[in-house]
PDB file of N, CA and C in Angstrom:
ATOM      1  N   UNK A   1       3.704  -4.687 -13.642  1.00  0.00           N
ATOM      2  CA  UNK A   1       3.815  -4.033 -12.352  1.00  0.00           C
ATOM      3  C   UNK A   1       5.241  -4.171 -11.857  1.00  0.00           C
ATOM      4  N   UNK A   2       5.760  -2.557 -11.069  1.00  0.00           N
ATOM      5  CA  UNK A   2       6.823  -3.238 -11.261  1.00  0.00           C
ATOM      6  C   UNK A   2       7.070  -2.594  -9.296  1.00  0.00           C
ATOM      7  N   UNK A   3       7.960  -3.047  -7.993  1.00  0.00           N
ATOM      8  CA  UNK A   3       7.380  -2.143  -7.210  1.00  0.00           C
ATOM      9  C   UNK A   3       9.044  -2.168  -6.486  1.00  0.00           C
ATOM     10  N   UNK A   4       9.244  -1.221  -6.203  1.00  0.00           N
ATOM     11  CA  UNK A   4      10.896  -0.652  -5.131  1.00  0.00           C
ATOM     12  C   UNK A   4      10.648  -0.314  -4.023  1.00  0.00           C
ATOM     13  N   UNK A   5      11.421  -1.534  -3.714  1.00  0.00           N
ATOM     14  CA  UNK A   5      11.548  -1.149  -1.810  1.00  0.00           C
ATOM     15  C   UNK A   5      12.424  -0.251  -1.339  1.00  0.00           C
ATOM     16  N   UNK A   6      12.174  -0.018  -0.508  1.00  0.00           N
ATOM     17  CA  UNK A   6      12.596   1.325   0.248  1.00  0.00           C
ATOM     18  C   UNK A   6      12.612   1.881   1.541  1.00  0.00           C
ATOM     19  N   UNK A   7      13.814   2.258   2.434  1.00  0.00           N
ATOM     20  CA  UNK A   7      13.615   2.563   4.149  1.00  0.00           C
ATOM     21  C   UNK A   7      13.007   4.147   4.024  1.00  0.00           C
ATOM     22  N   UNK A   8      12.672   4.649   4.784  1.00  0.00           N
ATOM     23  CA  UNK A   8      12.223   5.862   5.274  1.00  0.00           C
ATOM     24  C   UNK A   8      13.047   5.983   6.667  1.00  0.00           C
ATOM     25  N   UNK A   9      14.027   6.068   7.375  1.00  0.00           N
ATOM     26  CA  UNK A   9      14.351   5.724   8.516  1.00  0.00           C
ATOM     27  C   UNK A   9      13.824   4.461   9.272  1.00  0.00           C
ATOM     28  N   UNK A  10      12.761   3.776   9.618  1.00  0.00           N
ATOM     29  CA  UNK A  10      12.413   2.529  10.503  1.00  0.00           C
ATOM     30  C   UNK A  10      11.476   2.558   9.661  1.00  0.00           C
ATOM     31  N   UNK A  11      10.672   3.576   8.185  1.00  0.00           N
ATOM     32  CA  UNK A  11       9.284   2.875   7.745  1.00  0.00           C
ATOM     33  C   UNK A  11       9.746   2.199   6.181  1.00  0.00           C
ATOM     34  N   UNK A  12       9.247   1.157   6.254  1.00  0.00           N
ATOM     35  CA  UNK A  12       9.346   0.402   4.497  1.00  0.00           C
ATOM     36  C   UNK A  12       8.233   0.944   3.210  1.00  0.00           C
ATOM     37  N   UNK A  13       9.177   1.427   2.557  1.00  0.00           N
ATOM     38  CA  UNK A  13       7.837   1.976   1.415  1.00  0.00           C
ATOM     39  C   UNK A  13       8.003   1.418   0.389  1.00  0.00           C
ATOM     40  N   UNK A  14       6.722   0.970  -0.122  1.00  0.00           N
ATOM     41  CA  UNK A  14       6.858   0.203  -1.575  1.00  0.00           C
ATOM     42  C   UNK A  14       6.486   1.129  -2.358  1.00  0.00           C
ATOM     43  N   UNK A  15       7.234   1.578  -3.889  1.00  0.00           N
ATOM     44  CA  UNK A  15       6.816   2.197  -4.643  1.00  0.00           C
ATOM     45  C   UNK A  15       5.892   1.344  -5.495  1.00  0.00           C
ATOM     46  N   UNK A  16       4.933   1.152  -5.892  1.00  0.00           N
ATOM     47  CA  UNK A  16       4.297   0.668  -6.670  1.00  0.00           C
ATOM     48  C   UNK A  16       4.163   1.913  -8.109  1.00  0.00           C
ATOM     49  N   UNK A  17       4.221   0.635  -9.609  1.00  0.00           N
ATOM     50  CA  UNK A  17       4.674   1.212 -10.583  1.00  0.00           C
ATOM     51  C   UNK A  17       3.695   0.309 -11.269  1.00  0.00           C
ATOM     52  N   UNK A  18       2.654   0.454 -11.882  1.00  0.00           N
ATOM     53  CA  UNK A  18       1.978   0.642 -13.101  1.00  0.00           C
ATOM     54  C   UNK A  18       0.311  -0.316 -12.431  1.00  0.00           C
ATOM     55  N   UNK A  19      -0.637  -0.791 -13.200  1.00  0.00           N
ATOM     56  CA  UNK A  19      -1.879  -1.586 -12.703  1.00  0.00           C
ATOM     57  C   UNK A  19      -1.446  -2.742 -11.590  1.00  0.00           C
ATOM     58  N   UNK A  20      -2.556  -2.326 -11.202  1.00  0.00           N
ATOM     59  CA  UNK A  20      -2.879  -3.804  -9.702  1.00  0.00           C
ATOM     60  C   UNK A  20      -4.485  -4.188 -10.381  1.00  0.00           C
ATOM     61  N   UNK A  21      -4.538  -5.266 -11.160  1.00  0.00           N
ATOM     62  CA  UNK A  21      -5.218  -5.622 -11.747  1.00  0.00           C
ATOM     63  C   UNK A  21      -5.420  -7.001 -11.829  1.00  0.00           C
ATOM     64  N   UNK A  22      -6.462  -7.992 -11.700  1.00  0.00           N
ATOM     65  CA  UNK A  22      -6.989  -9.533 -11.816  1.00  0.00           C
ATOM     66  C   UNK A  22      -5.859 -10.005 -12.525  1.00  0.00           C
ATOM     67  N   UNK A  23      -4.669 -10.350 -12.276  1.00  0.00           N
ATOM     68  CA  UNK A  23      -3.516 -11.569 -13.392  1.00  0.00           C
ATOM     69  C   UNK A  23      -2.663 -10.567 -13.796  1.00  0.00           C
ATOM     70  N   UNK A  24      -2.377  -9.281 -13.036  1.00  0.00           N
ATOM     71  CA  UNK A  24      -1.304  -8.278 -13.369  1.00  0.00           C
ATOM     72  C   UNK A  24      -1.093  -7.537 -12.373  1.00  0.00           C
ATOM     73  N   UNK A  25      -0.026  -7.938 -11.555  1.00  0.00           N
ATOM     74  CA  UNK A  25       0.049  -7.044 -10.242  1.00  0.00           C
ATOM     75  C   UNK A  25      -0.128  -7.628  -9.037  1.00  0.00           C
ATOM     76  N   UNK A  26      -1.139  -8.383  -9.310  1.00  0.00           N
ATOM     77  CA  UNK A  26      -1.210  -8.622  -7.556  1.00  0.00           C
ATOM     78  C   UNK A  26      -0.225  -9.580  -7.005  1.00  0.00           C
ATOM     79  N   UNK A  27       0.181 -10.594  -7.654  1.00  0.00           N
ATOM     80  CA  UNK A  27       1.222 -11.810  -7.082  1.00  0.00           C
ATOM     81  C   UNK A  27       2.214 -11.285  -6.953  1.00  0.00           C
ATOM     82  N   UNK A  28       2.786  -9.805  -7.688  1.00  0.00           N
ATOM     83  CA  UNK A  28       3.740  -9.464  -7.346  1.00  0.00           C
ATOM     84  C   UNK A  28       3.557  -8.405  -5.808  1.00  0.00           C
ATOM     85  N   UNK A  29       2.635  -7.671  -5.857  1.00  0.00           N
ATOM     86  CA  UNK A  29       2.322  -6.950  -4.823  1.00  0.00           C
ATOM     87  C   UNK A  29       2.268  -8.092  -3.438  1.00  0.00           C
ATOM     88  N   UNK A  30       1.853  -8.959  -3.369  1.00  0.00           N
ATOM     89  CA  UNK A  30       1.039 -10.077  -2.347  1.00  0.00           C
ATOM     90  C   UNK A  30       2.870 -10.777  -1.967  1.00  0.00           C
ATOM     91  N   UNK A  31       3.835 -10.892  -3.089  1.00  0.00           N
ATOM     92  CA  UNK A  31       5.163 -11.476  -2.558  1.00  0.00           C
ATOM     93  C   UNK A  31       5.884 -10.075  -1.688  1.00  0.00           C
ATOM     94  N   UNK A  32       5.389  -8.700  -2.369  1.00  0.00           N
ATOM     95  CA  UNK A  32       6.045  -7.594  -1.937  1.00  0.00           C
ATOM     96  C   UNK A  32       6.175  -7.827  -0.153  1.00  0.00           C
ATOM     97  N   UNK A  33       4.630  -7.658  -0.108  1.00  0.00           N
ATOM     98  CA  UNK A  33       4.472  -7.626   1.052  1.00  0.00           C
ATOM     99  C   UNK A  33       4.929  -8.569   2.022  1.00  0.00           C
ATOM    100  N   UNK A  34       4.412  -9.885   1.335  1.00  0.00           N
ATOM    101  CA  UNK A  34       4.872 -11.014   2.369  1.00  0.00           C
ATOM    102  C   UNK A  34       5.854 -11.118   2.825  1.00  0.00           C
ATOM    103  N   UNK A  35       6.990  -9.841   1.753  1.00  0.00           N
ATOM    104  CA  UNK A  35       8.545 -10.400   2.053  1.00  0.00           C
ATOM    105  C   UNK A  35       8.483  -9.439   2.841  1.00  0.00           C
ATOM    106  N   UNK A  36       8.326  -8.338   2.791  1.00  0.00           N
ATOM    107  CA  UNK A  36       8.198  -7.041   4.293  1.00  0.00           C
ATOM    108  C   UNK A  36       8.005  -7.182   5.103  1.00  0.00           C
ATOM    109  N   UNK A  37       7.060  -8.433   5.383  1.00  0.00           N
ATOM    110  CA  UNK A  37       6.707  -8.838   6.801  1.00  0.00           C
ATOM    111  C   UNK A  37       7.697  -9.943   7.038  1.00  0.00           C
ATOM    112  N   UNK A  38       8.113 -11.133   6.707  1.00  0.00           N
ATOM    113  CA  UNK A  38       8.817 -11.903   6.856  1.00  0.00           C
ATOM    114  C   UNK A  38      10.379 -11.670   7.067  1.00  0.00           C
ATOM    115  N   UNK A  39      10.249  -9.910   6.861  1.00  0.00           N
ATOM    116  CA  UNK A  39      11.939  -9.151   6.892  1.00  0.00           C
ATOM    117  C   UNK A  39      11.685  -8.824   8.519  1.00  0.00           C
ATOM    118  N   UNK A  40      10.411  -8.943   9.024  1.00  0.00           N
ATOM    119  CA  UNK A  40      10.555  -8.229  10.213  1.00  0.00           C
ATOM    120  C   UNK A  40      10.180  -6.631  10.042  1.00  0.00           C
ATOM    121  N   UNK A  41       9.558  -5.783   8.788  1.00  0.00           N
ATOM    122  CA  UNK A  41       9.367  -4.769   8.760  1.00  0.00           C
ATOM    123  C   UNK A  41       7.514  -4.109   9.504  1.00  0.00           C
ATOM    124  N   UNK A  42       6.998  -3.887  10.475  1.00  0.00           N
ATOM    125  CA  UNK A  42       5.780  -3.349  10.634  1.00  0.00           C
ATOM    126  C   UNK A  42       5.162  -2.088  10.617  1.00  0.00           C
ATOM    127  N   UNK A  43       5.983  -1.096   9.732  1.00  0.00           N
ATOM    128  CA  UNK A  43       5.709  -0.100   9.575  1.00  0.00           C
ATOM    129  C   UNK A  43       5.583   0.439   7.853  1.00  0.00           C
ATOM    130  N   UNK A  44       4.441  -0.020   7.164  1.00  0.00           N
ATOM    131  CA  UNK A  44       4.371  -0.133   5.536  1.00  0.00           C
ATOM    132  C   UNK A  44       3.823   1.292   4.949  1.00  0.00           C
ATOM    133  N   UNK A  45       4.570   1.671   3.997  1.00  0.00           N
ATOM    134  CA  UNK A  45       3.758   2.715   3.443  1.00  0.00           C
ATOM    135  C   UNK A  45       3.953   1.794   1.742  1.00  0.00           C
ATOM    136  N   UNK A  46       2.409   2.185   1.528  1.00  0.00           N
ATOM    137  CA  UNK A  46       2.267   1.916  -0.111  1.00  0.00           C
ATOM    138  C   UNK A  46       2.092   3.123  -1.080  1.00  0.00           C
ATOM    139  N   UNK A  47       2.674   3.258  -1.651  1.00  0.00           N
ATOM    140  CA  UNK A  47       3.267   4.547  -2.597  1.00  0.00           C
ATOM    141  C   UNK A  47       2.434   4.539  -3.803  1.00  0.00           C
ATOM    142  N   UNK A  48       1.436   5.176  -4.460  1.00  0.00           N
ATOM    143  CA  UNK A  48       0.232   4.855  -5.311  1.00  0.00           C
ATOM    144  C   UNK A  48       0.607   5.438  -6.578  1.00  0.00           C
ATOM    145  N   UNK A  49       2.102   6.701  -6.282  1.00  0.00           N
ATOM    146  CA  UNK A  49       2.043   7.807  -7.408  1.00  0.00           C
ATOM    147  C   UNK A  49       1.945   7.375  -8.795  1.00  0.00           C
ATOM    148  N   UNK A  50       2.563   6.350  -8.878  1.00  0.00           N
ATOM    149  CA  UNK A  50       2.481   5.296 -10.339  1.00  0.00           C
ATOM    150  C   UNK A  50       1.526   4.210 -10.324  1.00  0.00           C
ATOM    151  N   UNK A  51       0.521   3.962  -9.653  1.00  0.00           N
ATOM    152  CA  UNK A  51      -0.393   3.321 -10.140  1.00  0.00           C
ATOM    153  C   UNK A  51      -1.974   4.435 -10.547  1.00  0.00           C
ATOM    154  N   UNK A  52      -1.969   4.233 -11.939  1.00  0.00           N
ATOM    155  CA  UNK A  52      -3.136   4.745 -12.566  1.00  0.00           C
ATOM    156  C   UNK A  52      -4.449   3.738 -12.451  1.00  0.00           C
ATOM    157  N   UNK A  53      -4.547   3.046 -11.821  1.00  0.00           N
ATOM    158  CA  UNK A  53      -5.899   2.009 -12.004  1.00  0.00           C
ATOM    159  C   UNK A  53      -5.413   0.849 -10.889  1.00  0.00           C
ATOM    160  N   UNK A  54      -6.522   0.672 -10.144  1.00  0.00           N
ATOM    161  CA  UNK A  54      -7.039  -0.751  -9.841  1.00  0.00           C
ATOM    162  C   UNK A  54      -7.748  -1.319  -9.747  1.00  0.00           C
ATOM    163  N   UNK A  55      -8.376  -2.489 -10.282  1.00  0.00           N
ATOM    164  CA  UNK A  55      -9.416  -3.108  -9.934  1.00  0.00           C
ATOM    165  C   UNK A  55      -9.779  -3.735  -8.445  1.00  0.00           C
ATOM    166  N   UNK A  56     -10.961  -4.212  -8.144  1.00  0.00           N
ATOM    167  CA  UNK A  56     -11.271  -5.040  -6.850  1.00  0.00           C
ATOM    168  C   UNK A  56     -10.125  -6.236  -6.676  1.00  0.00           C
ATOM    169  N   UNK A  57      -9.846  -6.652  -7.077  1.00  0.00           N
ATOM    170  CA  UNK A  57      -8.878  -7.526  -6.943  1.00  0.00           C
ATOM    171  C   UNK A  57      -7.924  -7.051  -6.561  1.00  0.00           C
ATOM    172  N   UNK A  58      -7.532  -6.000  -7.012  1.00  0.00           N
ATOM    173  CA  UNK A  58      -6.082  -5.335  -5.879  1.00  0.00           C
ATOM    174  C   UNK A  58      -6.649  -4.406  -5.329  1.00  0.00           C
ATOM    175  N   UNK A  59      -7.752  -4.273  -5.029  1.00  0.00           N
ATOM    176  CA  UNK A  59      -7.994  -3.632  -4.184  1.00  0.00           C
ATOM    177  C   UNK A  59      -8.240  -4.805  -2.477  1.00  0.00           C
ATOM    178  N   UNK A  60      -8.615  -5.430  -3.160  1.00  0.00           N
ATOM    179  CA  UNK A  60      -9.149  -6.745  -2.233  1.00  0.00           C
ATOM    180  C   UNK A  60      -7.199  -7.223  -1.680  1.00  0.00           C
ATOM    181  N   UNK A  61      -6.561  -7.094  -2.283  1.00  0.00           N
ATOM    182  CA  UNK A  61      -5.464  -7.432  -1.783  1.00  0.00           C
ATOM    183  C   UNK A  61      -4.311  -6.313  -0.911  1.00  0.00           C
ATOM    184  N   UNK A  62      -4.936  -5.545  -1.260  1.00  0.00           N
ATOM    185  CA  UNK A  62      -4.371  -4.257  -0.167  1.00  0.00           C
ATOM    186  C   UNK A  62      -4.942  -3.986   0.807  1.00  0.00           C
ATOM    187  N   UNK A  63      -6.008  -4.935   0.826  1.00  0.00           N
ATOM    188  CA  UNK A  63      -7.118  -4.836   2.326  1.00  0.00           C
ATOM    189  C   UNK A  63      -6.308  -6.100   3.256  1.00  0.00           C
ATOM    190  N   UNK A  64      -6.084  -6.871   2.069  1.00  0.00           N
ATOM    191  CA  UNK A  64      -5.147  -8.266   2.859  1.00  0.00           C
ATOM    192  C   UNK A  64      -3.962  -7.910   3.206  1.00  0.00           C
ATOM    193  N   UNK A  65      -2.979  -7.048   2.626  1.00  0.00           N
ATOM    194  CA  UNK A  65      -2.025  -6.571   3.312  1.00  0.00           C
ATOM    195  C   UNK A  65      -2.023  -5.866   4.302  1.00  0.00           C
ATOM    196  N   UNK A  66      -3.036  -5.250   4.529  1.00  0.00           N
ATOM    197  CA  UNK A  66      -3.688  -4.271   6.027  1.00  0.00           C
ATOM    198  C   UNK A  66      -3.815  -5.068   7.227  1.00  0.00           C
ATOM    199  N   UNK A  67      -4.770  -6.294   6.812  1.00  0.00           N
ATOM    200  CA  UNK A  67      -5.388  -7.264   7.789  1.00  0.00           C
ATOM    201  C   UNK A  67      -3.700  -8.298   8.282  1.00  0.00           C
ATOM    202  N   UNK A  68      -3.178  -8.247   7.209  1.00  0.00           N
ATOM    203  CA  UNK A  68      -2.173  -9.486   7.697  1.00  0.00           C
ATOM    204  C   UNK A  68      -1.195  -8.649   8.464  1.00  0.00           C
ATOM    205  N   UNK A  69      -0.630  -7.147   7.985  1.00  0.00           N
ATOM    206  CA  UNK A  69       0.396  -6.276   8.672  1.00  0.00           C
ATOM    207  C   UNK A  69      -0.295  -6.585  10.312  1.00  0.00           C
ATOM    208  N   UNK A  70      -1.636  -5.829  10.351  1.00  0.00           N
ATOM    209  CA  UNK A  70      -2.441  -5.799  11.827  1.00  0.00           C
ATOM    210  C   UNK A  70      -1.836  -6.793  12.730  1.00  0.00           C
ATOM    211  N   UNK A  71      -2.527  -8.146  12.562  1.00  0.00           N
ATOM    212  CA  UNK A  71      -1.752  -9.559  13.063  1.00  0.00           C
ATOM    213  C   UNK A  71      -0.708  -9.478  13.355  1.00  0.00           C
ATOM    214  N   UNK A  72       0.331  -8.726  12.653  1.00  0.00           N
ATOM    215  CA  UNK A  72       1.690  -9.001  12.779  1.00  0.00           C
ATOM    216  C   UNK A  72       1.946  -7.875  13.926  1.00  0.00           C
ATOM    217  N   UNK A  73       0.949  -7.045  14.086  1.00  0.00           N
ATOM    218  CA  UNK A  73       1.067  -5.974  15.336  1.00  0.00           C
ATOM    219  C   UNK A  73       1.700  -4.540  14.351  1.00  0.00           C
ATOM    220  N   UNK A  74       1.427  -4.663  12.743  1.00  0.00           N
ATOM    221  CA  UNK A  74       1.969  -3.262  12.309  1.00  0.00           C
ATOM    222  C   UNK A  74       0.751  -2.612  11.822  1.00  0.00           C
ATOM    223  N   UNK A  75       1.412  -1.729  10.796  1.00  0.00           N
ATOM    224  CA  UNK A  75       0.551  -0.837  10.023  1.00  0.00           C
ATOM    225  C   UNK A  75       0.806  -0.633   8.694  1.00  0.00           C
ATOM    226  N   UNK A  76       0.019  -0.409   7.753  1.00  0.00           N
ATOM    227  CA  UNK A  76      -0.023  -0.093   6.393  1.00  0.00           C
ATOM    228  C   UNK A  76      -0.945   1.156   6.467  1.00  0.00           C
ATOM    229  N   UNK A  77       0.228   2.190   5.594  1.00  0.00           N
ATOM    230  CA  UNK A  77      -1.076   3.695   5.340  1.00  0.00           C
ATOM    231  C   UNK A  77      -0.489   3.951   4.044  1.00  0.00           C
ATOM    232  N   UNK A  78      -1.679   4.515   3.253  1.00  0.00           N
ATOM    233  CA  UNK A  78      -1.484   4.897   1.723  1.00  0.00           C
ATOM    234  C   UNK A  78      -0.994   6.312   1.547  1.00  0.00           C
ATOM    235  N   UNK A  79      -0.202   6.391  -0.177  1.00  0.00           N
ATOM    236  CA  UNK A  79       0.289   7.304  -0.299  1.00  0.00           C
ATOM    237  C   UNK A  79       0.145   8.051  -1.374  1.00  0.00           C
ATOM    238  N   UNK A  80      -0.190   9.203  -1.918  1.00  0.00           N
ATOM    239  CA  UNK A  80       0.050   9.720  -3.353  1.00  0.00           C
ATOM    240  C   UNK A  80      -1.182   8.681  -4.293  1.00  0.00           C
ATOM    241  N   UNK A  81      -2.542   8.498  -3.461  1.00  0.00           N
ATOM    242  CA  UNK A  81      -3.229   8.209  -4.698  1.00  0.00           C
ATOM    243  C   UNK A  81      -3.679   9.239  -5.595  1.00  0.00           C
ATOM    244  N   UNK A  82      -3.946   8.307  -7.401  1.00  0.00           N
ATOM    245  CA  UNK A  82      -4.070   9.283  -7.910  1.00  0.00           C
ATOM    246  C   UNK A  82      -6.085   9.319  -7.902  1.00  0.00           C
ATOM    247  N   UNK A  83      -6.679  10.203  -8.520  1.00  0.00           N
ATOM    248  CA  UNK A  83      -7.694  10.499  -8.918  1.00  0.00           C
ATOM    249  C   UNK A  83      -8.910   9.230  -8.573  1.00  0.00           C
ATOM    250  N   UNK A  84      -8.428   8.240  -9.890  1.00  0.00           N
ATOM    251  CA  UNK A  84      -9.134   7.238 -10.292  1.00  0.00           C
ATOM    252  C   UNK A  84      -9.335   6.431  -8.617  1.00  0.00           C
ATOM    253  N   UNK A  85      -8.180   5.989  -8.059  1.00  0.00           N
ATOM    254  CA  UNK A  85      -8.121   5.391  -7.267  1.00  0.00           C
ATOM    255  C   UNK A  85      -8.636   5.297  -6.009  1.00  0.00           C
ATOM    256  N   UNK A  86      -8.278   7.031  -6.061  1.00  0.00           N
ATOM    257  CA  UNK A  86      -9.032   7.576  -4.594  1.00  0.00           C
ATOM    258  C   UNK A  86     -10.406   7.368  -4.569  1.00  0.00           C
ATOM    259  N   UNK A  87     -11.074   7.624  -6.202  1.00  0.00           N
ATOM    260  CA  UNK A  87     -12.666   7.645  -6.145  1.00  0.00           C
ATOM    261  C   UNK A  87     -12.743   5.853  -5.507  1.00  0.00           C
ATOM    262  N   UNK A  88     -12.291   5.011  -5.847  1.00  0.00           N
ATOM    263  CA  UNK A  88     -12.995   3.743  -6.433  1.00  0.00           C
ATOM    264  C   UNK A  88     -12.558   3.579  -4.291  1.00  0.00           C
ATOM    265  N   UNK A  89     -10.971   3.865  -3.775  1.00  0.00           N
ATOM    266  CA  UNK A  89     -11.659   3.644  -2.188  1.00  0.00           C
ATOM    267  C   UNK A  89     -12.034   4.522  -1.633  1.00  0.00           C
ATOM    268  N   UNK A  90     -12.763   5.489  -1.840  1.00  0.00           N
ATOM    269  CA  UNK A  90     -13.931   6.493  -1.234  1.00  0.00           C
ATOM    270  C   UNK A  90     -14.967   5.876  -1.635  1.00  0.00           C
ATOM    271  N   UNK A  91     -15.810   5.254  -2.584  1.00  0.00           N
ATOM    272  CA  UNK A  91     -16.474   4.322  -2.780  1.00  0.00           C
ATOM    273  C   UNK A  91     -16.769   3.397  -2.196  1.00  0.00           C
ATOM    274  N   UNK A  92     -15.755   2.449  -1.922  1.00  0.00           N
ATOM    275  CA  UNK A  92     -15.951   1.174  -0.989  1.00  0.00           C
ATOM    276  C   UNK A  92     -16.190   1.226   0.794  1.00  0.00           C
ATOM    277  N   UNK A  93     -15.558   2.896   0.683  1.00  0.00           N
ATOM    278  CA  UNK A  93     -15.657   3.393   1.684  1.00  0.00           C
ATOM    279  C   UNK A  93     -13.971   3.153   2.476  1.00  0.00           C
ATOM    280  N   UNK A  94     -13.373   2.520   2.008  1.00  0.00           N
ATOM    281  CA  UNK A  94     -11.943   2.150   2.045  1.00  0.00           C
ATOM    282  C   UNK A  94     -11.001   3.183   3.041  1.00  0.00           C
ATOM    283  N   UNK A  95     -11.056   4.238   2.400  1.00  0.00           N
ATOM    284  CA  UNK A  95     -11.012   5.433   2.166  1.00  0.00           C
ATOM    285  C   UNK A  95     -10.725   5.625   4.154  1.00  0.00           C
ATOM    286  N   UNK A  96     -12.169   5.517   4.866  1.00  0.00           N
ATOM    287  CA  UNK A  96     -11.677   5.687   6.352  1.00  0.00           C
ATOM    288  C   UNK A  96     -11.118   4.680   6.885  1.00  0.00           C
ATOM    289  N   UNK A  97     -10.556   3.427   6.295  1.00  0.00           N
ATOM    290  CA  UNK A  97     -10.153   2.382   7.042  1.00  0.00           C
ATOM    291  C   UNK A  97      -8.159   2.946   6.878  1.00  0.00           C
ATOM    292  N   UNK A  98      -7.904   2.988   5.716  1.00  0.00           N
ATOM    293  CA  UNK A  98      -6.247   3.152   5.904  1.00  0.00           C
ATOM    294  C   UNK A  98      -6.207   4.823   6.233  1.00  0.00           C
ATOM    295  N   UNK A  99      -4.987   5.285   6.639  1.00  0.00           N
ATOM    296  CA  UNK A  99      -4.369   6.797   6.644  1.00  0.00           C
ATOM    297  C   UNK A  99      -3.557   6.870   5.554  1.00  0.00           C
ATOM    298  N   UNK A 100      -4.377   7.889   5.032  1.00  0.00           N
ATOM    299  CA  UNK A 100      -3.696   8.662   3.284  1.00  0.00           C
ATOM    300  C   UNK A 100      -3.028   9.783   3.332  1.00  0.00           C
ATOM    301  N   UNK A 101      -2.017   9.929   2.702  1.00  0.00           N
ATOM    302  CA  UNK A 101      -1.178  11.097   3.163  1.00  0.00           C
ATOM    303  C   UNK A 101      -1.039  11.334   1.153  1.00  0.00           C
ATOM    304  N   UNK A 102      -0.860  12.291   1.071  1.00  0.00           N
ATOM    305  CA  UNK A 102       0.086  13.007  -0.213  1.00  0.00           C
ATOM    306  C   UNK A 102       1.282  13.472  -0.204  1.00  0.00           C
ATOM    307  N   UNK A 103       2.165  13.412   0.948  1.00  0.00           N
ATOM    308  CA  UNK A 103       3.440  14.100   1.688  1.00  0.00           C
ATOM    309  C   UNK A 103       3.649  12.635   2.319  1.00  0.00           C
ATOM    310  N   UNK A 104       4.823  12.046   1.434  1.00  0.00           N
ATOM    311  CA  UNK A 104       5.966  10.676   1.898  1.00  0.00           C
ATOM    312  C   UNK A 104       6.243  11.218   3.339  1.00  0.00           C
ATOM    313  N   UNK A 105       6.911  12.348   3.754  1.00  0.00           N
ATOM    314  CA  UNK A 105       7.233  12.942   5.268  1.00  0.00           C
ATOM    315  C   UNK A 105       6.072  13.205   6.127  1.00  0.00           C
ATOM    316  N   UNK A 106       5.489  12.954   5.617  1.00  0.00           N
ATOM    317  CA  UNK A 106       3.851  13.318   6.866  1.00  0.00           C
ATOM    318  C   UNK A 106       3.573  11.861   7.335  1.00  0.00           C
ATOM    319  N   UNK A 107       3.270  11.060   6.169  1.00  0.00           N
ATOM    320  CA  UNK A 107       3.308   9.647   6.246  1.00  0.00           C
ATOM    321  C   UNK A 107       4.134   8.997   7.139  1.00  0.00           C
ATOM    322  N   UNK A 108       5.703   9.182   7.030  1.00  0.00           N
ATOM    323  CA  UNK A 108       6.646   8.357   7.791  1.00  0.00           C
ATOM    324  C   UNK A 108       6.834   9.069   9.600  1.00  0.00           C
ATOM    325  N   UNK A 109       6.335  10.453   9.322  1.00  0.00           N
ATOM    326  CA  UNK A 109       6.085  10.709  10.945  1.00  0.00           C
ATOM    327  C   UNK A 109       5.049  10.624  11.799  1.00  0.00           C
ATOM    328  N   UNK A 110       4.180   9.968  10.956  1.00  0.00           N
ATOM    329  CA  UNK A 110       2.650   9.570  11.382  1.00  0.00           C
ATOM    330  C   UNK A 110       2.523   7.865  12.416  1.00  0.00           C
ATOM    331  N   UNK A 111       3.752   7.131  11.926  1.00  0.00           N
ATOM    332  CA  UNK A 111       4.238   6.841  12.847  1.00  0.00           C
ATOM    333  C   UNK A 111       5.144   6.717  13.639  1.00  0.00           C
ATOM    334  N   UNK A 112       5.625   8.033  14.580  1.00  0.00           N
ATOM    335  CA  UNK A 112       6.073   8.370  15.044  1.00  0.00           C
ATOM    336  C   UNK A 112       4.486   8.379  16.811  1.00  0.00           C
TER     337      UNK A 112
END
């Protein structure tokens, strides 16, 4: 997993690049974040276009990056999921808890 940070004007976007999977992905995703918040950033977009798969486990940890941004008084909304992904949080029902955009510019004026 590999993931690039990134401004949008005032929003931080992580590109995420390959599985978020049980012992592949998540410790790196879980430092991503922690360091976004600890930069002082509360406005997160997570960028999905390169992740083909995740399991509950990163899925379970992008719920923790939601819950911990909240606390911090921000937001996390998803971006460019693909197929697989979308099914598995339309499933969990996931799906109505974050704001999904397919358009990076819809996303970053959403909070606006």
């Amino acid at each position: 997993m590999k993931i690039e940070k990134r401004k949008n004007g005032d929003v931080t976007i992580l590109d995420l690049k390959g599985k978020i999977l049980f012992g592949e992905g998540i410790e790196e995703l879980r430092q991503s974040i922690d360091a976004t918040i600890k930069g002082g950033d509360k406005q997160l977009v997570l960028n999905f276009a390169e992740v083909p798969y995740l399991d509950s486990t990163g899925l379970g940890e992008v719920v923790r990056s939601y819950t911990t941004l909240k606390k911090e008084g921000g937001t996390v909304k998803i971006l460019n999921l693909s197929n697989k992904v979308k099914d598995l949080m339309t499933v969990t029902k996931l799906i109505t808890v974050f704001e999904a955009f397919d358009d990076e510019n819809e996303a970053v004026k959403s909070f606006q």
